[in-house]
Protein backbone atom coordinates (compact mmCIF):
# COMPACT_ATOMS: atom_id res chain seq x y z
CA UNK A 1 3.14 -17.48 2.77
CA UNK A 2 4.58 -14.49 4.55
CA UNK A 3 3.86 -10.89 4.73
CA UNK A 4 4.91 -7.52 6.40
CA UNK A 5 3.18 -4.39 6.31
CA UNK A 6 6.06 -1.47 4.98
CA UNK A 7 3.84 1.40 6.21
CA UNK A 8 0.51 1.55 8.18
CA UNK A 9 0.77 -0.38 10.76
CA UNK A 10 0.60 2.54 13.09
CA UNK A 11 -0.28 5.50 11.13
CA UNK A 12 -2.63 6.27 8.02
CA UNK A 13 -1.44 6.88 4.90
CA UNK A 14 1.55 5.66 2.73
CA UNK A 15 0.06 2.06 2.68
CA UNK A 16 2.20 -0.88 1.38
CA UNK A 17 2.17 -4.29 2.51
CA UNK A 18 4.16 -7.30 0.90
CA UNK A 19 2.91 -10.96 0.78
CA UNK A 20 5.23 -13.59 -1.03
CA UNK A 21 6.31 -17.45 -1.37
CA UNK A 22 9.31 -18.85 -2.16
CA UNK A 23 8.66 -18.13 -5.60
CA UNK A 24 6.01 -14.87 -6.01
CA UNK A 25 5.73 -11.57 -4.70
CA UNK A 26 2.76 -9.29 -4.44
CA UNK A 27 2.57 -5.86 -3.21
CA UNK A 28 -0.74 -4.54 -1.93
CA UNK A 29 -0.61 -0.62 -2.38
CA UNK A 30 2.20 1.78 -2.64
CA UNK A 31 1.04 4.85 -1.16
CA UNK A 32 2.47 8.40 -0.32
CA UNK A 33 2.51 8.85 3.12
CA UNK A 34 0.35 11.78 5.05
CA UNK A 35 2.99 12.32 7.86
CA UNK A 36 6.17 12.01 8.96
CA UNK A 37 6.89 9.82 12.02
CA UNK A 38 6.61 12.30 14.22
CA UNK A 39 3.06 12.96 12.86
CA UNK A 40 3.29 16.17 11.29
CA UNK A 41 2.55 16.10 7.94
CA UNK A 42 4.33 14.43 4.87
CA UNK A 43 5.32 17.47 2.10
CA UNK A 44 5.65 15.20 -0.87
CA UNK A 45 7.10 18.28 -3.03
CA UNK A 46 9.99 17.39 -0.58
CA UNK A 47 11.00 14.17 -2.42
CA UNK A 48 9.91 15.15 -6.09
CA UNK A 49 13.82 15.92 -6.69
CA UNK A 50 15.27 12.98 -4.94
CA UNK A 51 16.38 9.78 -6.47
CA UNK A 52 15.31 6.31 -6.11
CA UNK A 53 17.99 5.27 -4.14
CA UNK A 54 17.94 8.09 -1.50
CA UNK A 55 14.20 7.30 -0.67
CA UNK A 56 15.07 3.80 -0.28
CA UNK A 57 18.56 5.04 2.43
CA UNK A 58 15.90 7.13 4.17
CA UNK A 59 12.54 4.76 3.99
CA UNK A 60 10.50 6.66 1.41
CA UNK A 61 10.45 3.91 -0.49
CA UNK A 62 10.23 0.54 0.56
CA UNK A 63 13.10 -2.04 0.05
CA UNK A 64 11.31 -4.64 -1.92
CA UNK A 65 12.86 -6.98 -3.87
CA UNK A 66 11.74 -6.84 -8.14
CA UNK A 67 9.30 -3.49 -7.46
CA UNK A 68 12.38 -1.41 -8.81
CA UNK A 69 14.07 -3.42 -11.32
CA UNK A 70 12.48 -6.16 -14.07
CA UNK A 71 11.37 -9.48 -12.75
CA UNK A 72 8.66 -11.64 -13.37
CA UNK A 73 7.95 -12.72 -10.02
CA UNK A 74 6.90 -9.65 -8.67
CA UNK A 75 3.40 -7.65 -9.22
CA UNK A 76 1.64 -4.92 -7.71
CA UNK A 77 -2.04 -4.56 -6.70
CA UNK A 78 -3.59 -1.25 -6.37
CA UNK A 79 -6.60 -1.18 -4.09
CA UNK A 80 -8.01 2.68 -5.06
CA UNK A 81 -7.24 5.81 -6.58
CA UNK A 82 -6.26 7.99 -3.51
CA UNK A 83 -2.40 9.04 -3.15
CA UNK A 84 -1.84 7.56 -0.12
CA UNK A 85 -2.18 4.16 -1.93
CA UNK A 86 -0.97 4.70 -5.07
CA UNK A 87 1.53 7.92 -4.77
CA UNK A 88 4.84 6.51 -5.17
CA UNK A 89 3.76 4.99 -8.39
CA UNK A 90 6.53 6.81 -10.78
CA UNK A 91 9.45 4.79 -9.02
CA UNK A 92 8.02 1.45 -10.08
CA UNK A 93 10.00 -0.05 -12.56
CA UNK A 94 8.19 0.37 -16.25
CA UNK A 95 7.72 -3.53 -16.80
CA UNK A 96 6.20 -4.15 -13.76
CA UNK A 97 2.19 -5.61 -13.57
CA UNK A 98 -0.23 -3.62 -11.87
CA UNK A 99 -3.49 -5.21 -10.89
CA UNK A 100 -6.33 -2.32 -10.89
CA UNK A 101 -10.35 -1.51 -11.46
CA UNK A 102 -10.63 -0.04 -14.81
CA UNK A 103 -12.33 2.78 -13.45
CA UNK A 104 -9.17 3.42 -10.98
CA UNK A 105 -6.71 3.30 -13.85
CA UNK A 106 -8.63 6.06 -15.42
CA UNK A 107 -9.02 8.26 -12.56
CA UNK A 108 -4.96 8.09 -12.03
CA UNK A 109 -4.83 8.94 -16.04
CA UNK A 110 -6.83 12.03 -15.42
CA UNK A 111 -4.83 12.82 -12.34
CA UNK A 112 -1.76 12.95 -14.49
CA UNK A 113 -3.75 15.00 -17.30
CA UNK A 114 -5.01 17.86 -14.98
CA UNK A 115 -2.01 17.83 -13.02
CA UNK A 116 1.82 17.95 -12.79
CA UNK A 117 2.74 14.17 -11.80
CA UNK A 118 3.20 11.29 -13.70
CA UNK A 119 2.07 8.34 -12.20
CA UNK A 120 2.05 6.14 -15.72
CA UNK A 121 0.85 2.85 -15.50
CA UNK A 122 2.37 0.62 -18.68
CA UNK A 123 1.73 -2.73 -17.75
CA UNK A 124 -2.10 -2.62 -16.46
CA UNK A 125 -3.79 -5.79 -15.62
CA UNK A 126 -7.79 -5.64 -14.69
CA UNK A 127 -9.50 -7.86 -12.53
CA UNK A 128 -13.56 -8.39 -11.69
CA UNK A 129 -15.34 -7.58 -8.63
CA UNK A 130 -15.80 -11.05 -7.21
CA UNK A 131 -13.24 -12.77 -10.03
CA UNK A 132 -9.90 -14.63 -8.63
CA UNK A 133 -7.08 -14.89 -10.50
CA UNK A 134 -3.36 -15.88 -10.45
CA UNK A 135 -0.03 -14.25 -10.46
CA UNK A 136 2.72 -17.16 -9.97
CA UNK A 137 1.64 -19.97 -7.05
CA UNK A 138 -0.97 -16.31 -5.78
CA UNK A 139 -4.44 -16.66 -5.84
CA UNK A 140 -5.89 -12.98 -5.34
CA UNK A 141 -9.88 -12.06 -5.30
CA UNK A 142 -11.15 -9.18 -5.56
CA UNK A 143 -14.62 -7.35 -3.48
CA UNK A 144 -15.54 -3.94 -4.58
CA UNK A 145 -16.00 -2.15 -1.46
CA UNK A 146 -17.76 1.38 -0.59
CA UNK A 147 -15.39 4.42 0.49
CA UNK A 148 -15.26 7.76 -0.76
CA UNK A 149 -13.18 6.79 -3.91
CA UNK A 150 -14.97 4.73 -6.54
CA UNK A 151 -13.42 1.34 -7.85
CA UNK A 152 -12.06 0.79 -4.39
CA UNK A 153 -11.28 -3.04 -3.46
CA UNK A 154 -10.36 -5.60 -0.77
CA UNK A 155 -8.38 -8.43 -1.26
CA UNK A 156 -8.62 -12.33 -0.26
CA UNK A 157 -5.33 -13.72 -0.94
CA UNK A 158 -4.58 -17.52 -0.90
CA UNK A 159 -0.90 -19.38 -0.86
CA UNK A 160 -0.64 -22.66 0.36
CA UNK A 161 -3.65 -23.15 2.63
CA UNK A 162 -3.42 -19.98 4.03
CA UNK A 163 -5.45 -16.74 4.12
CA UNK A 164 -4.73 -13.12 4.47
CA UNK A 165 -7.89 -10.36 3.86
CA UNK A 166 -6.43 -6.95 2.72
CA UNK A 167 -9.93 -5.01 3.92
CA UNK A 168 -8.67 -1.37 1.95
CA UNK A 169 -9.96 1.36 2.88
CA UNK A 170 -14.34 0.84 3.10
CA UNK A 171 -17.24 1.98 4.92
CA UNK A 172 -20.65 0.71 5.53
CA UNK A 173 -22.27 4.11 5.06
CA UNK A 174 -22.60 5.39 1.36
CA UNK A 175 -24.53 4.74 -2.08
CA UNK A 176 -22.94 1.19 -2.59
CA UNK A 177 -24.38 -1.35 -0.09
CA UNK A 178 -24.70 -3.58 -2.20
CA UNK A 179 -21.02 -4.45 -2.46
CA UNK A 180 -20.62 -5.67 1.18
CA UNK A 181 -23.95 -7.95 0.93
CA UNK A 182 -21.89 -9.28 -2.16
CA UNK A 183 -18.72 -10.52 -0.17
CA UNK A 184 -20.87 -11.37 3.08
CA UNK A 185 -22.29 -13.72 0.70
CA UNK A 186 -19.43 -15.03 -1.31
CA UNK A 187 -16.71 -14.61 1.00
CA UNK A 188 -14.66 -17.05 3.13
CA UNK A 189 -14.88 -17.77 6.32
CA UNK A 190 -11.89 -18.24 9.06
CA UNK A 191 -9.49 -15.87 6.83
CA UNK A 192 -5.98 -17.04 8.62
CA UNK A 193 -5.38 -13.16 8.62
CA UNK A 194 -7.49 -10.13 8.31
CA UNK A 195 -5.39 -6.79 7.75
CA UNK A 196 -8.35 -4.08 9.05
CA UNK A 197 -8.29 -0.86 8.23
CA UNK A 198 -9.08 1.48 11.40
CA UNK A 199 -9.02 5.05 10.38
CA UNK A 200 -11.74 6.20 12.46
CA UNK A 201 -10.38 4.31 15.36
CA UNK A 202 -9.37 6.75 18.15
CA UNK A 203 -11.60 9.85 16.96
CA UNK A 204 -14.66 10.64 19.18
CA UNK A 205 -17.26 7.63 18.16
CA UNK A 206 -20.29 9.40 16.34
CA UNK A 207 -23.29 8.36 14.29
CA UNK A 208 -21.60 8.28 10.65
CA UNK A 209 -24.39 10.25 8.13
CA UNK A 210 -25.44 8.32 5.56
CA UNK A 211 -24.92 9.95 1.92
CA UNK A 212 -28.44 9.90 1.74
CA UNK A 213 -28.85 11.98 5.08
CA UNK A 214 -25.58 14.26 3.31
CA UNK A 215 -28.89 14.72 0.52
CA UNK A 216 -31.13 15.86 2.83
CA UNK A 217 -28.49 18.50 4.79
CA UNK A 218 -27.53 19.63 0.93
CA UNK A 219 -31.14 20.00 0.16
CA UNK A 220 -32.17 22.28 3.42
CA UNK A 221 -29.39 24.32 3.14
CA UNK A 222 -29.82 25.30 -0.87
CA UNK A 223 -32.88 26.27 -0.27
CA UNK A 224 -32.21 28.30 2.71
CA UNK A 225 -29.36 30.20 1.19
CA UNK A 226 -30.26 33.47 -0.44
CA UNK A 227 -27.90 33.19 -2.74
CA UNK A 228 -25.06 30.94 -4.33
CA UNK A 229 -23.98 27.90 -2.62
CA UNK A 230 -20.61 27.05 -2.90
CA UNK A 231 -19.19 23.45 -2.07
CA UNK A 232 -15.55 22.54 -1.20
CA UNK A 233 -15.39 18.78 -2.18
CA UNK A 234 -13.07 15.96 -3.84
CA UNK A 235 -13.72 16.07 -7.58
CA UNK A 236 -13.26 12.13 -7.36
CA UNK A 237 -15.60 11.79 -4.34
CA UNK A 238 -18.30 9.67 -6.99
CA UNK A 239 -20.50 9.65 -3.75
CA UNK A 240 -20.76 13.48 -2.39
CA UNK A 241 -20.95 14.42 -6.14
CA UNK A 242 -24.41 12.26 -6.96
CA UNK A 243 -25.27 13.34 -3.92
CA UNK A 244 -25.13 17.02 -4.20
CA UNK A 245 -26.76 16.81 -7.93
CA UNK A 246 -29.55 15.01 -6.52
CA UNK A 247 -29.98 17.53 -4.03
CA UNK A 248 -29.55 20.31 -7.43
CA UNK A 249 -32.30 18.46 -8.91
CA UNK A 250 -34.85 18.62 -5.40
CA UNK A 251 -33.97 22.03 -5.01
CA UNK A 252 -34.70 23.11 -8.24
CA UNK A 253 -30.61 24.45 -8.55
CA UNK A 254 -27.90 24.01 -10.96
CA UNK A 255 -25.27 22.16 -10.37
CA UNK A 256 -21.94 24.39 -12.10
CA UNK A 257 -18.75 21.98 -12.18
CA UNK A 258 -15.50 23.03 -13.75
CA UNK A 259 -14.39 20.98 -16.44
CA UNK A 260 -11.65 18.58 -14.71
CA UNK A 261 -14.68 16.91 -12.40
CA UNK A 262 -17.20 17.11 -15.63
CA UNK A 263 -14.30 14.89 -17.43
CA UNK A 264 -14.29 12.83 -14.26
CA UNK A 265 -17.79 12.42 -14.22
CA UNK A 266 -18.00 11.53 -18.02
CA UNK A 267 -15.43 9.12 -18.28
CA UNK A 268 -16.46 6.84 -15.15
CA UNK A 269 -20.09 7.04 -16.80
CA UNK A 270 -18.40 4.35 -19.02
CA UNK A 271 -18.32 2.33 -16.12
CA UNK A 272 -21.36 2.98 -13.71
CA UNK A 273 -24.74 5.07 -14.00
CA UNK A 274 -22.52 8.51 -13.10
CA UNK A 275 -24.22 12.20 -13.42
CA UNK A 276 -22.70 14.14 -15.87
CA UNK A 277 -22.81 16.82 -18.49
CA UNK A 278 -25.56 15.45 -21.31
CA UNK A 279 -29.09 15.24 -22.12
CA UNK A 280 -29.88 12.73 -19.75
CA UNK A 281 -28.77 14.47 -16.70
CA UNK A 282 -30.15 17.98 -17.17
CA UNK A 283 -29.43 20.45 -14.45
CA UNK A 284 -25.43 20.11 -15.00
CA UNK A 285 -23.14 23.03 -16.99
CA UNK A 286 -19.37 23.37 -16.79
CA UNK A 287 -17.23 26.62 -16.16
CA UNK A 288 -13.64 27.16 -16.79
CA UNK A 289 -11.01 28.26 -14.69
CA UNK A 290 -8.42 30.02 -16.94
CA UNK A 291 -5.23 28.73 -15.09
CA UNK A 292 -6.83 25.34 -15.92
CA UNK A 293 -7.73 25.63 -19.15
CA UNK A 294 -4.23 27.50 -19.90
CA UNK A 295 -2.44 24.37 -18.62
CA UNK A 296 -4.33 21.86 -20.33
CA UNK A 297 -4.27 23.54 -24.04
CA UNK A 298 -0.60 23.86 -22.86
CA UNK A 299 -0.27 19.90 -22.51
CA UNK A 300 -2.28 19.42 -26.05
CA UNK A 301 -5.93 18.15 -24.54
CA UNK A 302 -8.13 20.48 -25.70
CA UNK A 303 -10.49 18.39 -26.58
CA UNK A 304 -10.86 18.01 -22.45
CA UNK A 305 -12.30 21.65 -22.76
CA UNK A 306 -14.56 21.63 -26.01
CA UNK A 307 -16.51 18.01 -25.17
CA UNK A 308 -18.75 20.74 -22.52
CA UNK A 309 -18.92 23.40 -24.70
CA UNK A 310 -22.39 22.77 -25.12
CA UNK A 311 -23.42 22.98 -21.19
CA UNK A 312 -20.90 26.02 -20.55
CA UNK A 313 -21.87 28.36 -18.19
CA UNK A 314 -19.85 31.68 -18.01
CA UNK A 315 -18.91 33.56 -14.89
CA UNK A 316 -21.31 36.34 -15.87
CA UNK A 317 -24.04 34.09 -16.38
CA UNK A 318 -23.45 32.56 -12.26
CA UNK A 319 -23.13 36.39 -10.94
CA UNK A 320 -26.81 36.63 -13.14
CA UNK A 321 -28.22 33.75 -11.37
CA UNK A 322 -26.17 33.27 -8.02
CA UNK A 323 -29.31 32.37 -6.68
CA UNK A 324 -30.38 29.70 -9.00
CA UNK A 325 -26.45 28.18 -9.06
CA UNK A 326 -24.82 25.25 -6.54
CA UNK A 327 -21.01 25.80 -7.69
CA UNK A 328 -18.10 23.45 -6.76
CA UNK A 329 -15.00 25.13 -5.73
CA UNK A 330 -10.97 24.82 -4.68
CA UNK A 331 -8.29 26.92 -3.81
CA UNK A 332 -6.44 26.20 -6.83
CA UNK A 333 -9.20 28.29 -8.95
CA UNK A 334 -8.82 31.78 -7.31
CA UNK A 335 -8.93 32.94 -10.78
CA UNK A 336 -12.43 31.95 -11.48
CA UNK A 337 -14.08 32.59 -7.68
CA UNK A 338 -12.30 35.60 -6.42
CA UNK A 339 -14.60 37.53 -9.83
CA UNK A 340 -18.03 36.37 -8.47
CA UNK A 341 -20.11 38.90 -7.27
CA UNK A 342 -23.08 38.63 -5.14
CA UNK A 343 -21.81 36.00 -2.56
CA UNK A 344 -23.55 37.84 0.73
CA UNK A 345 -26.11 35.58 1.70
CA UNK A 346 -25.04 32.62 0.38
CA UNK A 347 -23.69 29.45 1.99
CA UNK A 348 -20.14 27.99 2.10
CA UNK A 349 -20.48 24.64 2.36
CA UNK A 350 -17.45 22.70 3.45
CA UNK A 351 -17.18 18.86 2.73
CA UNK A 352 -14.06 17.13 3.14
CA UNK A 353 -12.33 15.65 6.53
CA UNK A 354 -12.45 19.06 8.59
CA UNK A 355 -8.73 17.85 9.90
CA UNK A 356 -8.13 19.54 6.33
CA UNK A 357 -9.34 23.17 7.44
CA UNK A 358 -6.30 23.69 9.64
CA UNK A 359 -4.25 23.72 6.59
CA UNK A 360 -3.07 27.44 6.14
CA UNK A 361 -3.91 28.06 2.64
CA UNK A 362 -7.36 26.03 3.05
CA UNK A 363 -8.26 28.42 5.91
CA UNK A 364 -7.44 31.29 3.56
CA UNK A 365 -9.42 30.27 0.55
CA UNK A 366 -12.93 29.73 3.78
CA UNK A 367 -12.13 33.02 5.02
CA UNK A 368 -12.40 34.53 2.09
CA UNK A 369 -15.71 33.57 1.25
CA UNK A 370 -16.98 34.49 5.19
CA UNK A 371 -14.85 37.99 4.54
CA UNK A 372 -17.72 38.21 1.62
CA UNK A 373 -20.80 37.16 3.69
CA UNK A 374 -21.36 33.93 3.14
CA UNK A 375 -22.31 31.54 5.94
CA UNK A 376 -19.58 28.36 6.76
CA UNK A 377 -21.09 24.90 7.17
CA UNK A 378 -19.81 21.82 6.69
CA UNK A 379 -21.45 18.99 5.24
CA UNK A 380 -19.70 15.48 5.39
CA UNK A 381 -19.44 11.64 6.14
CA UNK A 382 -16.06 9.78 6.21
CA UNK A 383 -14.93 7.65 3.93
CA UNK A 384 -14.68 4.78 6.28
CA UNK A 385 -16.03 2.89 8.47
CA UNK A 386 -17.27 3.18 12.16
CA UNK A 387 -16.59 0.98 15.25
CA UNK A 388 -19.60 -0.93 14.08
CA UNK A 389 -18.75 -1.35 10.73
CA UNK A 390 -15.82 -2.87 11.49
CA UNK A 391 -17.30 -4.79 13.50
CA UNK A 392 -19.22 -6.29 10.63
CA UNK A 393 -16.88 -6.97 8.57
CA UNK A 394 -14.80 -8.93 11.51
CA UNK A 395 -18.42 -11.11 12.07
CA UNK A 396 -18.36 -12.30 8.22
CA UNK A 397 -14.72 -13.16 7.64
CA UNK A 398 -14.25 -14.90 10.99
CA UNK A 399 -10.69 -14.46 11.50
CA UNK A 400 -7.95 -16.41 13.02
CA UNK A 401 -5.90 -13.05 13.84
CA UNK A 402 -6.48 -9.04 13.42
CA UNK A 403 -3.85 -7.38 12.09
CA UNK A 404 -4.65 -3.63 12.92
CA UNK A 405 -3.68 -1.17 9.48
CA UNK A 406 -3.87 2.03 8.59
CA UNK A 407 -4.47 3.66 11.84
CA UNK A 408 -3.15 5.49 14.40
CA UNK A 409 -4.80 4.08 17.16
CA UNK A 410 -2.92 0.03 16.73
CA UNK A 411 -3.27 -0.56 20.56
CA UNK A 412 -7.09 0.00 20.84
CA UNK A 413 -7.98 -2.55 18.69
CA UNK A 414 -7.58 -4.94 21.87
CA UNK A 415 -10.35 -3.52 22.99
CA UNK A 416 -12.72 -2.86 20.71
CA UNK A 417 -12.23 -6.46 18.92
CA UNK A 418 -12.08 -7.91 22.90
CA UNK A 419 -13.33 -11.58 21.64
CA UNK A 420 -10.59 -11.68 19.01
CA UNK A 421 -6.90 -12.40 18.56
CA UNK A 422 -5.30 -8.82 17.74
CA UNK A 423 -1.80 -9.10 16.10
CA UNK A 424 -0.22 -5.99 16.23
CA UNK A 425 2.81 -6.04 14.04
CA UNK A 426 5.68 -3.20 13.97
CA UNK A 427 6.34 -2.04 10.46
CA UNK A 428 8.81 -4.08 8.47
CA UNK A 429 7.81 -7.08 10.61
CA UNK A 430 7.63 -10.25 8.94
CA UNK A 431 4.75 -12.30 9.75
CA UNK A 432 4.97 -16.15 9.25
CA UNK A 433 1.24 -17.75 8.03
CA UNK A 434 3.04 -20.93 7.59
CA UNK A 435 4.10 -20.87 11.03
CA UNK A 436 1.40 -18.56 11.98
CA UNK A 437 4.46 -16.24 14.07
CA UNK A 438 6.16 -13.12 12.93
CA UNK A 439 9.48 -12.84 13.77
């Protein structure tokens, strides 16, 4: 078995890493990437008119043999639904297997419903939690992990007698604990190679709230604001959403989603106990943001916007009850927002990576809402995990060699893993397990 890492070994974002035989290839990821290498960030509108073979020339896309063109030999796994691992999806070749959670298949769907891309996926294989299975002389398991996106996985994969541990993107922190009991019991031990995700390596080490301590922030500040809340969030953040409608239901408030993260919400309900629009979760209605509903009856969906018609809530109905109302928000519905009235008083709450505010047209759509009154807080946890649950993770699988991964921070891992072999490989390195070298 060898493998390389394409992109991430020293930056986060745009992950892709190969691992093949003589006779089977499988690519783990095939992300957009966040920045460009000299850090500033990656405009992926850039590339939209650019063809597959000038991303390849300029190392867009990586040069792997069978991702572009038919084979049989070649497959791709997709560990989550975030861009950054999935985003170059529309220059895989048609024919080509994708390994995925159910629930991440639909959340790319939706993606391509309420949006502009097209990441199509017409050859989807689905694995279990826990479940190996085989793709040529590959043996690949699967471990639902916790992180901010539902459905997100690690990988064991086996060739030969060798081992390599593709940890995704996890943390230790949310609703899901249950997961990482699950692979500290079931997993191997003495992985040959563990590929380790270190996002939060190299920001300023801090105790990581718990989504349950995100409850009890939500709850204090609804019922301090004197009038509507408003929350800046991820519509696919499964988490942060239960969270804040648990908080809705302490508070006595009601949760007002627009109808993209209601159809979110529904459709994963297939797959877990989810919130969402319907007699059994009451407390929830559903506004809609014209530009968005435009668009959609535009693309044919419409039944996207009459399955809520039941649990709408109009915009004069929130201005009646701002008080009474915890509303989610983006930029992208200045339509909808910009004709509340009555926001004095209330709170902004801001939850997302705050590395997002110094985006110019996120600090426009904040200020705003101070401009009107309303008091800025912000009210998060990362998606992954700290020092110390990486540490974990390193304790259970045992490994021969670290192989630092999506981070910026690849040289500190000598240090904070100080009883462990750290191999820090250079993007398009290939590592050899069979000769455990890279060369």
């Amino acid at each position: 078995m060898k493998f390389k890492i394409h992109r991430g070994a020293q930056e986060i974002g745009g992950s892709c890493v190969e691992v093949w035989t003589d006779s089977t290839r499988i690519v783990i990821d095939f992300g957009m990437p966040l920045v460009n290498p000299d850090r500033s960030r990656f405009d992926s509108n850039a590339i939209q008119d650019k063809s597959k073979d000038e991303l390849l020339s300029n190392g867009i896309l990586p040069n792997i043999p069978g991702l572009y063109e038919k084979s049989d030999q070649t497959a791709l796994l997709l560990s989550h639904a975030h861009q950054d691992h999935y985003g170059l999806m529309r220059y895989l070749h048609r024919d080509c297997k994708v390994y995925l959670g159910r629930a991440t298949l639909k959340l790319i769907e939706l993606t391509n419903v309420f949006t502009y891309q097209d990441w199509t996926i017409s050859n989807a294989c689905h694995f279990e939690s826990g479940g190996a299975f085989t793709f040529g002389d590959i043996e690949v398991t699967p471990y639902l992990m916790d992180h901010s996106a539902t459905d997100s996985y690690a990988f064991m994969i086996r060739a030969g007698n060798k081992t390599l541990f593709y940890s995704g993107d996890f943390r230790l922190h949310g609703r899901k604990p249950g997961y990482f009991e699950f692979l500290r019991k079931t997993a191997s031990r003495k992985v040959d190679y563990l590929l380790l995700e270190g996002t939060t390596i190299g920001r300023q080490e801090q105790h990581m709230l718990t989504e349950t301590e995100i409850e009890e922030a939500l709850i204090d500040t609804f019922r301090k604001s004197r009038g509507i809340s408003l929350i800046y969030t991820s519509g696919q953040n499964i988490d942060r959403l239960v969270s804040i409608y648990k908080a809705c239901r302490k508070s006595g408030k009601i949760m007002a989603i627009d109808f993209y993260i209601a159809n979110v919400l529904k459709e994963l309900s297939k797959h877990s106990a989810v919130p969402h629009p319907s007699p059994k979760f009451p407390g929830i209605r559903v506004f809609y943001p014209i530009n968005l509903a435009k668009m959609i009856m535009m693309k044919g969906k419409k039944e996207l916007l009459y399955r809520f018609r039941h649990y709408k809530i109009t915009r004069d109905e929130i201005n009646a009850e701002s008080g009474e109302i915890v509303m989610l928000v983006r930029p992208s519905m200045s339509d909808f927002y910009k004709r509340l009235d009555n926001l004095g008083g209330g709170y902004f709450i801001y939850s997302m990576w705050t590395g997002y505010r110094d985006d110019r047209n996120t600090a426009e759509f904040i200020n705003y809402f101070i401009d009107k009154g309303m008091t800025d807080t912000v009210i998060h946890t990362s998606g992954h995990a700290d020092r110390e649950g990486l540490g974990k993770l390193v304790d259970v699988l045992q490994p021969k060699y670290i192989v630092p991964i999506h981070t910026f921070e690849p040289r500190q891992y000598e240090r904070i893993f100080s009883e462990a072999n750290v191999l820090r490989l250079a993007d398009g390195e290939i590592c050899d397990a069979a000769n455990g070298n890279s060369a």
